[in-house]
C-alpha atoms as a PDB file:
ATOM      1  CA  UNK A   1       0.000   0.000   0.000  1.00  0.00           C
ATOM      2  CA  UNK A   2       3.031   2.592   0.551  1.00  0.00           C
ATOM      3  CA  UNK A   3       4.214   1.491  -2.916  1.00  0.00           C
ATOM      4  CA  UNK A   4       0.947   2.634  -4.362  1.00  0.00           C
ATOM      5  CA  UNK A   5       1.065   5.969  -2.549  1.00  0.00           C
ATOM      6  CA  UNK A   6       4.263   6.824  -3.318  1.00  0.00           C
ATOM      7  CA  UNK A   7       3.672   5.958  -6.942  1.00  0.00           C
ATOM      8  CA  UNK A   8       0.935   8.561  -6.489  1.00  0.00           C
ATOM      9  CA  UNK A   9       2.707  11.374  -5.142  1.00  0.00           C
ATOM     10  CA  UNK A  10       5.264  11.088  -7.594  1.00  0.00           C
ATOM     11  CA  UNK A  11       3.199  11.489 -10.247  1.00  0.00           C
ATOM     12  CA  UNK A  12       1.259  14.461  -8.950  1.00  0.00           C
ATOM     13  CA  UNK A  13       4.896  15.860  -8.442  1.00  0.00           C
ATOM     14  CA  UNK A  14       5.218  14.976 -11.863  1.00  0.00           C
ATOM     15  CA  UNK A  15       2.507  17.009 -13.071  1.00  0.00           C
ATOM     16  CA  UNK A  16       2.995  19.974 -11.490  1.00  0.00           C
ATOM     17  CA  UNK A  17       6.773  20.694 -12.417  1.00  0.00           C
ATOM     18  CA  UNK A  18       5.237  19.831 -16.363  1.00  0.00           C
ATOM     19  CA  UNK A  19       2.628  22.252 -15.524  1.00  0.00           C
ATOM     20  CA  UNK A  20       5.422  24.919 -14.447  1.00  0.00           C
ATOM     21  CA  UNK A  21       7.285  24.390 -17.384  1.00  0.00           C
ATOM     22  CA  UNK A  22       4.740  25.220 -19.699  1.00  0.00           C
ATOM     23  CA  UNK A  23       3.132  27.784 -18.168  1.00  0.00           C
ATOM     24  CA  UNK A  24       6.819  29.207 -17.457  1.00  0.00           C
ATOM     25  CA  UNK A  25       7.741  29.415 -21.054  1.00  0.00           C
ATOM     26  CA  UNK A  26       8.157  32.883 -23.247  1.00  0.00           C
ATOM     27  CA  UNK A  27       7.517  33.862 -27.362  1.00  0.00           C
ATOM     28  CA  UNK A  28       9.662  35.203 -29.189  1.00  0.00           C
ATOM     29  CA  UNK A  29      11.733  34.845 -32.544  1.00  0.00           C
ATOM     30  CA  UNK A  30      14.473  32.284 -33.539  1.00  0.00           C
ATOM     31  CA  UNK A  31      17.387  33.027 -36.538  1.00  0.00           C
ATOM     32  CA  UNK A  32      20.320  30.894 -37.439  1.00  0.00           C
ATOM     33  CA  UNK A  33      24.272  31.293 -37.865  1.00  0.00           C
ATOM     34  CA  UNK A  34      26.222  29.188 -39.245  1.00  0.00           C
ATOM     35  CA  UNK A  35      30.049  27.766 -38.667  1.00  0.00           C
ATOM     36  CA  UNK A  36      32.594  28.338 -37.577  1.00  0.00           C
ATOM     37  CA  UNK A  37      30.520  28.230 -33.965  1.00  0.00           C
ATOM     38  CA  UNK A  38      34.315  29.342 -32.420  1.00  0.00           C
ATOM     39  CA  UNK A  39      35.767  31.792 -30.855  1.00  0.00           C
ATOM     40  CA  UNK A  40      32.342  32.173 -28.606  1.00  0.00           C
ATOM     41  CA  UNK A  41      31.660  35.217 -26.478  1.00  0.00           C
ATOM     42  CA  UNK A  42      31.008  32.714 -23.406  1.00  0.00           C
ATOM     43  CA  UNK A  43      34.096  30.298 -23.918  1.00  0.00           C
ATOM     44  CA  UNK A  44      36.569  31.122 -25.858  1.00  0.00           C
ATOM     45  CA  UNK A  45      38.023  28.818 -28.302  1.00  0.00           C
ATOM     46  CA  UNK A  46      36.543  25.335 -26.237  1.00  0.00           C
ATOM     47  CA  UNK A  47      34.877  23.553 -28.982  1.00  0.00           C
ATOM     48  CA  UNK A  48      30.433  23.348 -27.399  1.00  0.00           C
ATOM     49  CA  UNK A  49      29.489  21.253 -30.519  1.00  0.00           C
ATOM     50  CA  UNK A  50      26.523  22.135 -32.140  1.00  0.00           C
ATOM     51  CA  UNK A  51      23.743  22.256 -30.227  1.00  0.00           C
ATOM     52  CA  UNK A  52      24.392  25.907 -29.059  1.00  0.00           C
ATOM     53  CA  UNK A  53      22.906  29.180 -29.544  1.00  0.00           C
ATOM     54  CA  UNK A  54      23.860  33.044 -29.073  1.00  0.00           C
ATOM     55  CA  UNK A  55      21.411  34.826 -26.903  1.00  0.00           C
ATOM     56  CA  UNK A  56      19.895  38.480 -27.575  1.00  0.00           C
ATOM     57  CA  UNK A  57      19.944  40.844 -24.922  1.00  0.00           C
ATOM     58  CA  UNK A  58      16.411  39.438 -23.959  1.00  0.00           C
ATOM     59  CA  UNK A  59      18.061  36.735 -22.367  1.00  0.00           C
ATOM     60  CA  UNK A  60      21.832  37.708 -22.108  1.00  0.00           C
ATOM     61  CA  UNK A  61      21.757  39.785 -18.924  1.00  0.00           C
ATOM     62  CA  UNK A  62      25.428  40.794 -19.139  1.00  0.00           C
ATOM     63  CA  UNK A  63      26.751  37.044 -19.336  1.00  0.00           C
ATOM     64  CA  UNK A  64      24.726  36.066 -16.930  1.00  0.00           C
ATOM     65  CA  UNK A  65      23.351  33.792 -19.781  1.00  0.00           C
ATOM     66  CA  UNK A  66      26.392  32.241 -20.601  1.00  0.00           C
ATOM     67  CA  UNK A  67      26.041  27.782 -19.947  1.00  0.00           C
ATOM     68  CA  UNK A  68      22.116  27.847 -19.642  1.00  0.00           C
ATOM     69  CA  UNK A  69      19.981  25.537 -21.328  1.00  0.00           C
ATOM     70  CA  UNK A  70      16.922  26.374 -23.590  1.00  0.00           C
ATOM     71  CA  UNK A  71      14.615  23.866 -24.743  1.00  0.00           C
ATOM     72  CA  UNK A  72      13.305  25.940 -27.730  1.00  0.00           C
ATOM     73  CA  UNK A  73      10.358  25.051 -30.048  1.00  0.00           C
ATOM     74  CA  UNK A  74       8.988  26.822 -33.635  1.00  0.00           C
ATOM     75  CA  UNK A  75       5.530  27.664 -33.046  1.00  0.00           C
ATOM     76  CA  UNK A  76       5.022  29.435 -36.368  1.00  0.00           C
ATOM     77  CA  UNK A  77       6.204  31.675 -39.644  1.00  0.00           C
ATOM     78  CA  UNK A  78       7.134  35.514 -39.331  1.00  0.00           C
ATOM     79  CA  UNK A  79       5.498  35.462 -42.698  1.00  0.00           C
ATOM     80  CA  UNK A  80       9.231  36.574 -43.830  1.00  0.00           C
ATOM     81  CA  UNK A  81       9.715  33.130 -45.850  1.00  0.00           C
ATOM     82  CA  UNK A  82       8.117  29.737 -46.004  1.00  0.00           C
ATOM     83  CA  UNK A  83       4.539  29.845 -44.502  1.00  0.00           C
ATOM     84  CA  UNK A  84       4.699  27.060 -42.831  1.00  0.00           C
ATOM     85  CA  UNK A  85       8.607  26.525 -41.298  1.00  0.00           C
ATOM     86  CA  UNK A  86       7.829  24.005 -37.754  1.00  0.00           C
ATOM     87  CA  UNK A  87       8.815  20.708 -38.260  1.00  0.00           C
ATOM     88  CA  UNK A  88       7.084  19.458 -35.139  1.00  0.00           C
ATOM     89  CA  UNK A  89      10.424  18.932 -32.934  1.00  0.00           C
ATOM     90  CA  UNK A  90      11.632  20.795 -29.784  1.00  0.00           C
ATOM     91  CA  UNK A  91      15.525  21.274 -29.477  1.00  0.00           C
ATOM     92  CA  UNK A  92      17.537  21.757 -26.538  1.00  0.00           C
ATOM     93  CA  UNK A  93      20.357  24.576 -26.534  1.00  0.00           C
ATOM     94  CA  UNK A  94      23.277  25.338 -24.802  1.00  0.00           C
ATOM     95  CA  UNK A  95      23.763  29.466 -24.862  1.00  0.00           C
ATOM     96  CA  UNK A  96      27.985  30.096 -25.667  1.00  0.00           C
ATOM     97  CA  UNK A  97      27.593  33.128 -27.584  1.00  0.00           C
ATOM     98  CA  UNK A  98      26.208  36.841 -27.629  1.00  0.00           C
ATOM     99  CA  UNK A  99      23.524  38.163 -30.617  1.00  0.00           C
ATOM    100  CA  UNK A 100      25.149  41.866 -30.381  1.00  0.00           C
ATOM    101  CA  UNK A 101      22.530  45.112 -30.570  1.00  0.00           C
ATOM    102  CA  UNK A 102      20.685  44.539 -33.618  1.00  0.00           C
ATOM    103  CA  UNK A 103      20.009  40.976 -33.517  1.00  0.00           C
ATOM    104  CA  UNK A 104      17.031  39.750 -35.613  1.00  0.00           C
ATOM    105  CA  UNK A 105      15.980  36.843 -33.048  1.00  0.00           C
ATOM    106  CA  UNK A 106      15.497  36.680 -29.435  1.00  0.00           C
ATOM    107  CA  UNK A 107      17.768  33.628 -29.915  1.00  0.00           C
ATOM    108  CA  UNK A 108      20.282  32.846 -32.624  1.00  0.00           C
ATOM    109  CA  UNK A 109      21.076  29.184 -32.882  1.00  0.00           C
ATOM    110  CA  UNK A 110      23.274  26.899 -34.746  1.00  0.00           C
ATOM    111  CA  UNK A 111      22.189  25.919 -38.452  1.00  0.00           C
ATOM    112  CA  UNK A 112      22.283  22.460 -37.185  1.00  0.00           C
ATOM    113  CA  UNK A 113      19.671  23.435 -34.094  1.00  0.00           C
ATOM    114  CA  UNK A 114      17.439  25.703 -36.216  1.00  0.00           C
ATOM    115  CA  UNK A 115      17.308  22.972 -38.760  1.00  0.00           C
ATOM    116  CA  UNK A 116      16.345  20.272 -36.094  1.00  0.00           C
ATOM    117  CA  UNK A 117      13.168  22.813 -35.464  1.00  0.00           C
ATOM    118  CA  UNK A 118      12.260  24.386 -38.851  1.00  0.00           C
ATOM    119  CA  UNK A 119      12.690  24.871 -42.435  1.00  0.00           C
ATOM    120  CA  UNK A 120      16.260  26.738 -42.571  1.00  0.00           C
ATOM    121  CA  UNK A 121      14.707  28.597 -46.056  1.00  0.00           C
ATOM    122  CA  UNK A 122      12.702  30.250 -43.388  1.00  0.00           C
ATOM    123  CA  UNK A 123      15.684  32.445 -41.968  1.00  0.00           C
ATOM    124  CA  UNK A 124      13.230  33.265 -38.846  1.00  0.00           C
ATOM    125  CA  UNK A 125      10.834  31.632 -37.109  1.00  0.00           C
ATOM    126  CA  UNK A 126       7.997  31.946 -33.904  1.00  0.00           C
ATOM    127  CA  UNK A 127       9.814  30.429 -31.050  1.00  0.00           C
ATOM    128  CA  UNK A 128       8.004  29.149 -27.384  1.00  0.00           C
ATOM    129  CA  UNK A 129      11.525  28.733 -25.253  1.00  0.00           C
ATOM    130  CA  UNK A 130      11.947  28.129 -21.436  1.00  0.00           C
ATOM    131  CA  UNK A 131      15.219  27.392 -19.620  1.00  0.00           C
ATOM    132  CA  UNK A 132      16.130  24.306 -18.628  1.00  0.00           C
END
């Protein structure tokens, strides 16, 4: 009988913290870059592979950014290329570098991530992103 509560509570725990996620996660837009991913503002010349991503100052905060995780997701087109970019997948991002002033995405990930998520002929996408 333990076992069965136990079982319960941790999947009302389980719940919840997927309830917080969602509800935790912000818009915004997504672009691409492409290699060479190195020198990054966050790590020098240390080779991150490519699941990374530079971070606008929406999310920089002065470095602060620098090793976080995103799980990001395309949610939709900026009706600036194809009309319909998502490819149905969620990536998970590892911020090494800074989008400077000027920045066309709230975050700029690798080719490699951007193409896990969405049409690359899209150039910039509808993102829903939360940390990790």
């Amino acid at each position: 009988m333990a076992m069965v509560k136990m079982n319960g509570v941790l999947m009302v725990i389980s719940l919840v913290v997927g309830l917080v996620s969602v509800v935790s996660a912000a818009t915004g837009t997504a672009t691409y870059y492409t290699p060479p991913y190195v020198p990054s503002s966050c790590n020098g010349y240390q080779n991150d592979g490519v699941m990374i991503a530079a971070a606008s100052d929406v999310i920089w905060n002065n470095r602060a950014a620098c090793g976080r995780m995103y799980r990001v997701r395309c949610i939709g087109a900026t009706n600036q290329g194809v009309p319909q970019p998502c490819r149905g997948n969620g990536v998970t991002v590892k911020i090494v570098d800074y989008c400077p002033p000027g920045c066309a995405g709230t975050i700029d990930l690798s080719q490699e991530a951007f193409a896990i998520i969405a049409n690359p002929d899209a150039g910039k996408i509808m993102i829903e992103y939360n940390q990790v």
